[in-house]
C-alpha atoms as a PDB file:
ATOM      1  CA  UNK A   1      44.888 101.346 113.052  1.00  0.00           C
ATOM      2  CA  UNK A   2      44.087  98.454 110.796  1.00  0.00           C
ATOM      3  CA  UNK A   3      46.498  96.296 109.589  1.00  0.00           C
ATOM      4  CA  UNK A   4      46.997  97.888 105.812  1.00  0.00           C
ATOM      5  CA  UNK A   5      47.673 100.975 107.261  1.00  0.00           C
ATOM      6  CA  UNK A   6      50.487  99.508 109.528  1.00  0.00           C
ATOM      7  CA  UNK A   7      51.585  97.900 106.643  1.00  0.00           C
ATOM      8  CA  UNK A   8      51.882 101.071 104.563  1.00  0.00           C
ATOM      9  CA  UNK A   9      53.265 102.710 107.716  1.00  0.00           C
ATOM     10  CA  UNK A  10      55.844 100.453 107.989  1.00  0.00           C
ATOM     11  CA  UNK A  11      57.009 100.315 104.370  1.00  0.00           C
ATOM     12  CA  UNK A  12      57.286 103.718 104.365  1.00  0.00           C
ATOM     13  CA  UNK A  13      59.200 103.543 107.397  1.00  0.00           C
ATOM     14  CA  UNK A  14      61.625 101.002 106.172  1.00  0.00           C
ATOM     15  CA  UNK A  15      62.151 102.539 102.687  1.00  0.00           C
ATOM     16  CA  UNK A  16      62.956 105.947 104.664  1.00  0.00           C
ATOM     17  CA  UNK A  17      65.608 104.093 106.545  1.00  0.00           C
ATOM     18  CA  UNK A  18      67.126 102.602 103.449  1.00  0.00           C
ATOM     19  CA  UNK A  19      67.590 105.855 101.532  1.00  0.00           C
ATOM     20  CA  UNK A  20      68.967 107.188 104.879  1.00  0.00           C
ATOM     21  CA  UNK A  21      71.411 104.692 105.295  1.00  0.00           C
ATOM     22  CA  UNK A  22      72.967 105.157 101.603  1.00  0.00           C
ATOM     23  CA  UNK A  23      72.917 109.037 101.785  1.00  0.00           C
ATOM     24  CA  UNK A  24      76.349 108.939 103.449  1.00  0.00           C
ATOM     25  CA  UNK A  25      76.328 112.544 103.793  1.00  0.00           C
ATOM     26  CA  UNK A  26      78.614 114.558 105.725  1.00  0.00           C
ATOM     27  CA  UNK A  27      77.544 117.878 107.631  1.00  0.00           C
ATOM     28  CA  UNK A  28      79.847 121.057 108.820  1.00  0.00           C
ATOM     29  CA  UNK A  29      82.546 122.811 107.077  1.00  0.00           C
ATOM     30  CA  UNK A  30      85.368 120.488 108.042  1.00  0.00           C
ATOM     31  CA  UNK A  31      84.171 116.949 107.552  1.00  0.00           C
ATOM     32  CA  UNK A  32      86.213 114.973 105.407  1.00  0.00           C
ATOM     33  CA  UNK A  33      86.465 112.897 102.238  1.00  0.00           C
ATOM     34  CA  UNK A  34      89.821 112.422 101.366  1.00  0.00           C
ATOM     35  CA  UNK A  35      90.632 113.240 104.440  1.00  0.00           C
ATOM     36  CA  UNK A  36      89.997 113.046 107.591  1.00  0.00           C
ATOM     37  CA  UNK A  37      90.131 116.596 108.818  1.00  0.00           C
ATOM     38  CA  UNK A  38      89.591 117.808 105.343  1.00  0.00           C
ATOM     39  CA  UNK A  39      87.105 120.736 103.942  1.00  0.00           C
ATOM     40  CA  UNK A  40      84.901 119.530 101.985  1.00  0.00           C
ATOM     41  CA  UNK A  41      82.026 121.881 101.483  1.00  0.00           C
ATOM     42  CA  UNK A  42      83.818 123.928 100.216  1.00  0.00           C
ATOM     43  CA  UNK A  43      85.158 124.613  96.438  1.00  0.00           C
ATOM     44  CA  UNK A  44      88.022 126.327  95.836  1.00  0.00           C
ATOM     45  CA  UNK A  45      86.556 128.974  94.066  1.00  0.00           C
ATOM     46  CA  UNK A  46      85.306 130.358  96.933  1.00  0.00           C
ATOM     47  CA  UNK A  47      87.002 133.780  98.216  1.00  0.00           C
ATOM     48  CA  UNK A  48      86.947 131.685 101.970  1.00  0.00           C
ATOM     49  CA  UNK A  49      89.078 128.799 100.609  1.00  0.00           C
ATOM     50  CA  UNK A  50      92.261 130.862 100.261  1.00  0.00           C
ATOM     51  CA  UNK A  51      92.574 131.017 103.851  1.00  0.00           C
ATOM     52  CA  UNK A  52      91.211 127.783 105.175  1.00  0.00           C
ATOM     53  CA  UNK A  53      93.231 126.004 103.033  1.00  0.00           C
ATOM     54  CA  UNK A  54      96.402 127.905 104.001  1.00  0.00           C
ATOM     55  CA  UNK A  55      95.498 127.582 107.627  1.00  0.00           C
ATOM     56  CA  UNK A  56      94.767 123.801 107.217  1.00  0.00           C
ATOM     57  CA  UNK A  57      97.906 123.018 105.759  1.00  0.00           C
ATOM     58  CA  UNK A  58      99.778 125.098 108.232  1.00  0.00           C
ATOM     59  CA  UNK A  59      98.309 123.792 111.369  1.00  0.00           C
ATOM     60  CA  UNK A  60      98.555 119.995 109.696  1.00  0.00           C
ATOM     61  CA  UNK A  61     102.756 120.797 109.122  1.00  0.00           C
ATOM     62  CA  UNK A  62     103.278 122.253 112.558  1.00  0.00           C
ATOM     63  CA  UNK A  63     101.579 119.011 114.259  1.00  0.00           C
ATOM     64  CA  UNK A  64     103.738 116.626 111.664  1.00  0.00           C
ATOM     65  CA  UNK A  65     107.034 118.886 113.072  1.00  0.00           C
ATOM     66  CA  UNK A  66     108.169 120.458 109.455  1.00  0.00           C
ATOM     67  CA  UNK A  67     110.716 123.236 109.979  1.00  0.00           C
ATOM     68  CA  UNK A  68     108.952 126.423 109.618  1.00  0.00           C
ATOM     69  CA  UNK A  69     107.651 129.626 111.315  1.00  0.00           C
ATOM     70  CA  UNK A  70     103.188 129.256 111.131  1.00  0.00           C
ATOM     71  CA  UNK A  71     103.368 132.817 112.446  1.00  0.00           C
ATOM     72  CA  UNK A  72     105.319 134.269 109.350  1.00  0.00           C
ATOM     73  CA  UNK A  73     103.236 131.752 107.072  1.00  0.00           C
ATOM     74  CA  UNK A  74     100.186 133.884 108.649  1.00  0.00           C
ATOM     75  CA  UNK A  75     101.733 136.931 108.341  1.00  0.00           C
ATOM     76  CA  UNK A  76     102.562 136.159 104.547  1.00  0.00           C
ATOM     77  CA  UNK A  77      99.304 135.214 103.533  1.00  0.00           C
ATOM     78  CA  UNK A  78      97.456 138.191 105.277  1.00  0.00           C
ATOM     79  CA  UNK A  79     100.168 140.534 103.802  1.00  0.00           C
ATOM     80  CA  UNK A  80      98.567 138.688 100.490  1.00  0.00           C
ATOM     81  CA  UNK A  81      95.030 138.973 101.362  1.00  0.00           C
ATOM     82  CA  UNK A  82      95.251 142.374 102.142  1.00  0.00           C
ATOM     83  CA  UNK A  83      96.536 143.306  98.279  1.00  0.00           C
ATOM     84  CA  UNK A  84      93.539 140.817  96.991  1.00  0.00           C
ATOM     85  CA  UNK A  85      90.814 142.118  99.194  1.00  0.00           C
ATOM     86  CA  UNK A  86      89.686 144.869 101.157  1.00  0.00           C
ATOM     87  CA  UNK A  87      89.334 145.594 104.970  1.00  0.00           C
ATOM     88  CA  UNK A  88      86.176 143.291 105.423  1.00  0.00           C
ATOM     89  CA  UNK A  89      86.923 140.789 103.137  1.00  0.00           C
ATOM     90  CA  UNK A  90      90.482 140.917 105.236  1.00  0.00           C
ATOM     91  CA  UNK A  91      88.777 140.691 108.267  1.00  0.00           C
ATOM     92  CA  UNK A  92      86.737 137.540 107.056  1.00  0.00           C
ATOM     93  CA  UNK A  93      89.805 135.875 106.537  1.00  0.00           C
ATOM     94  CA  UNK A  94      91.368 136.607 109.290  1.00  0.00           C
ATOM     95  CA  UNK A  95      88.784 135.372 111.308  1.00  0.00           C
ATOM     96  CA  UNK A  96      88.382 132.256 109.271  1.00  0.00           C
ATOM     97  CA  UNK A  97      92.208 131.502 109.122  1.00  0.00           C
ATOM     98  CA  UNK A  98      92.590 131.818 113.073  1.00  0.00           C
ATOM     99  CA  UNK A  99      88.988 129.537 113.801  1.00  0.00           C
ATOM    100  CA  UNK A 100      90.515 126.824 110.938  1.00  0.00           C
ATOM    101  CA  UNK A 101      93.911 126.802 112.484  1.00  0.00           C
ATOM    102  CA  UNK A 102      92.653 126.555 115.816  1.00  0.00           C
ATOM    103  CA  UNK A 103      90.094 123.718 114.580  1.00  0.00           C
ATOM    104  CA  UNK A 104      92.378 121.812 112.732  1.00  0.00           C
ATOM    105  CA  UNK A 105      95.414 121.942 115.115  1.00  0.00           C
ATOM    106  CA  UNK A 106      92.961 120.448 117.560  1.00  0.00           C
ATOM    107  CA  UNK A 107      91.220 117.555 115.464  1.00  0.00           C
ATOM    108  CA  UNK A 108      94.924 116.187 114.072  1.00  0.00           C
ATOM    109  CA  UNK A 109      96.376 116.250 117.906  1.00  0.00           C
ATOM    110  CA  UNK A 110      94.009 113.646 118.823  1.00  0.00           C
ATOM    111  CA  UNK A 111      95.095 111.525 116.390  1.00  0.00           C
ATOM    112  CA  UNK A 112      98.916 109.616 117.357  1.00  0.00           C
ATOM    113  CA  UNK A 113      98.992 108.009 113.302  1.00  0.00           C
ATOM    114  CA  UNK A 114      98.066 111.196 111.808  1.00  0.00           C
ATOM    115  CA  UNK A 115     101.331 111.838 109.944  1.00  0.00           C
ATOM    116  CA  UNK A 116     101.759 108.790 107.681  1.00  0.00           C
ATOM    117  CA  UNK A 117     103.986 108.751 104.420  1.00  0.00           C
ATOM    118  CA  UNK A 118     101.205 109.848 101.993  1.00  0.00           C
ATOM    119  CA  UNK A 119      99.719 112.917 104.373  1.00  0.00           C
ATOM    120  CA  UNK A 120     103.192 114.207 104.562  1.00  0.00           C
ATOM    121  CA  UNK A 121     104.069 114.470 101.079  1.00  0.00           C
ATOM    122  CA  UNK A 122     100.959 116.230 100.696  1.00  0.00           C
ATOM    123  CA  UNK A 123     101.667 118.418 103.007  1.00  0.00           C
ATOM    124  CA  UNK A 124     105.212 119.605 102.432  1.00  0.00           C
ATOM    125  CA  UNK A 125     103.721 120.001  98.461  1.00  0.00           C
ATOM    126  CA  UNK A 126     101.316 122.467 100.222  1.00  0.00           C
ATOM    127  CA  UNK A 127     103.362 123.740 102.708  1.00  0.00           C
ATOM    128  CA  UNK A 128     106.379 124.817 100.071  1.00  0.00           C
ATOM    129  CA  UNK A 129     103.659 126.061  97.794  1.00  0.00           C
ATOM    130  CA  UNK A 130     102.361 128.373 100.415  1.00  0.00           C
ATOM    131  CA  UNK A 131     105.852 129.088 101.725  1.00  0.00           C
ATOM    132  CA  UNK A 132     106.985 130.518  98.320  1.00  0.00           C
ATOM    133  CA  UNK A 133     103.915 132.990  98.154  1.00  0.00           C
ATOM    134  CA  UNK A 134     101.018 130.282  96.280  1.00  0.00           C
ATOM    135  CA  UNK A 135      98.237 131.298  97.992  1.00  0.00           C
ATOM    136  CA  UNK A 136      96.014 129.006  95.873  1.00  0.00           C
ATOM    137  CA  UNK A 137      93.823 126.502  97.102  1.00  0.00           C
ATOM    138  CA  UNK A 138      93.891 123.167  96.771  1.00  0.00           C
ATOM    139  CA  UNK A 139      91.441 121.849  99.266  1.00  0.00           C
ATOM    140  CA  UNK A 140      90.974 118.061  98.408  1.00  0.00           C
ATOM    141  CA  UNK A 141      87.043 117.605  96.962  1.00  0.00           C
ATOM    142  CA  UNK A 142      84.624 115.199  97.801  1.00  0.00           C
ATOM    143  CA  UNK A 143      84.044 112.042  96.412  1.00  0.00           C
ATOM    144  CA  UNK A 144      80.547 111.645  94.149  1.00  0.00           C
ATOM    145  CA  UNK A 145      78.427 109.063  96.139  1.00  0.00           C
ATOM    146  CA  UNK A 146      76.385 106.866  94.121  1.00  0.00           C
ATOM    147  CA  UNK A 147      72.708 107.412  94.587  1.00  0.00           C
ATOM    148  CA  UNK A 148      71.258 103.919  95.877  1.00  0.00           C
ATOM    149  CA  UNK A 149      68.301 102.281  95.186  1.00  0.00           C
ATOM    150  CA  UNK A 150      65.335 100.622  97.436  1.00  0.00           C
ATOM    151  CA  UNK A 151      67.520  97.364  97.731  1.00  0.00           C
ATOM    152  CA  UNK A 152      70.433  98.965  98.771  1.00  0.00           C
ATOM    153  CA  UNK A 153      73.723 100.479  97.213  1.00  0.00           C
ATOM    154  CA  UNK A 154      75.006  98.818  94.094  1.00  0.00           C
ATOM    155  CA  UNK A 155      78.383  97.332  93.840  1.00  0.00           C
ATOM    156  CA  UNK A 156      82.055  99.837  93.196  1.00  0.00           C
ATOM    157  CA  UNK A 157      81.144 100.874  89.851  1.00  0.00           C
ATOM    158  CA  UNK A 158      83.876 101.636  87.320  1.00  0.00           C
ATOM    159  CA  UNK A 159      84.741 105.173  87.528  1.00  0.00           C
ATOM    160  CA  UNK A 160      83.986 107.409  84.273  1.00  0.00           C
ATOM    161  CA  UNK A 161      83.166 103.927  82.656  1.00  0.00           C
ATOM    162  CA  UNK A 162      79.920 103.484  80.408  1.00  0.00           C
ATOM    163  CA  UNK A 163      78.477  99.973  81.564  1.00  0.00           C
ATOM    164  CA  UNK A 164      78.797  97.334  78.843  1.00  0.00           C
ATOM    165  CA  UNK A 165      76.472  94.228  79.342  1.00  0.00           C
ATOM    166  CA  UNK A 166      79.016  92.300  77.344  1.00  0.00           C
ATOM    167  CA  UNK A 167      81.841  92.881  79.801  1.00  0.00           C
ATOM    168  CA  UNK A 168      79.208  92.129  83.079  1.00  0.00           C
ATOM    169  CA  UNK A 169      78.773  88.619  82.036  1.00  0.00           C
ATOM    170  CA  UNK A 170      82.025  87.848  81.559  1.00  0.00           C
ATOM    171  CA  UNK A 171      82.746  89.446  84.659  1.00  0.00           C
ATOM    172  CA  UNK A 172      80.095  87.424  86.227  1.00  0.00           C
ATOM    173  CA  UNK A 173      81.566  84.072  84.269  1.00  0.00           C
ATOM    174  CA  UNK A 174      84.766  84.384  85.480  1.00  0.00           C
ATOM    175  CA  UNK A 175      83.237  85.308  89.230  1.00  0.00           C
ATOM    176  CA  UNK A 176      81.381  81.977  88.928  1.00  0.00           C
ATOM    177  CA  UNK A 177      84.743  79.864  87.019  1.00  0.00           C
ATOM    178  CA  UNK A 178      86.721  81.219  90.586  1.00  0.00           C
ATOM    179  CA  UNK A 179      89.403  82.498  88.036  1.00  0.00           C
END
């Protein structure tokens, strides 16, 4: 091979990797964003969020020790399913509320810090929700990664901000005054 081609080769190669590096992206059903052991490929308009994100919540509160029966809040919700949905549909989320249980009660065990402040407020939000007969998901959604370019990923951006060139210099001025 002569050396432009092993140039080309390698640029190619090393552009490849850069894109690759910023993509980020997270594979399988329960991979999380905003958290850890959270579904994220999935909206909650789907029919198979119901009982993911019942089973999720209920296998997070039995490992964080809240007071309640995760055999009745099964019960419940499949009592609730069944008036939604019929027997396949049921079946389906059966199935998927046993695997996501089972899933989820084993990813949080391995983890001795799981149940900080903020994870169990949301939970016991969740949990009472689902314990009064809200069925409704809330599964938390994924964050929106920035696409990057060539030279890597840009800076934090503002969030829902439009970028003002104005503002960047005198962000940049006051980077360069220390203030």
């Amino acid at each position: 091979m002569d050396r432009f081609a092993q140039a080309v080769a390698f640029g190619l190669l090393l552009g490849a990797a850069a894109l690759a590096g910023c993509n980020g992206g997270a594979s399988g059903l329960l991979t999380g964003a905003t958290a850890a052991d959270g579904p994220t490929k999935l909206s909650n308009d789907d029919p198979m969020a119901r009982p993911i994100a019942v089973a999720w919540t209920s296998a997070r509160a039995q490992h964080c020790g809240f007071f309640f029966n995760p055999t009745n809040l099964r019960a419940a919700y499949l009592a609730y399913e069944a008036k939604q949905s019929g027997p396949e549909q049921l079946a389906k989320a059966e199935r998927s509320y046993d695997s996501t249980f089972k899933t989820i009660r084993e990813r949080v065990s391995a983890d001795p810090d799981y149940c900080d402040d903020r994870k169990s407020a949301e939970i016991k939000a969740d949990l009472q929700r689902h314990l009064a007969g809200d069925f409704t998901p809330k599964l938390p959604q994924p964050k929106k990664v920035e696409g990057c370019g060539f030279f890597g990923c840009p800076e934090a951006r503002r969030a829902n901000e439009p970028w003002d060139a104005k503002k960047w210099w005198e962000d940049e001025e006051r980077k360069r005054s220390g203030r």
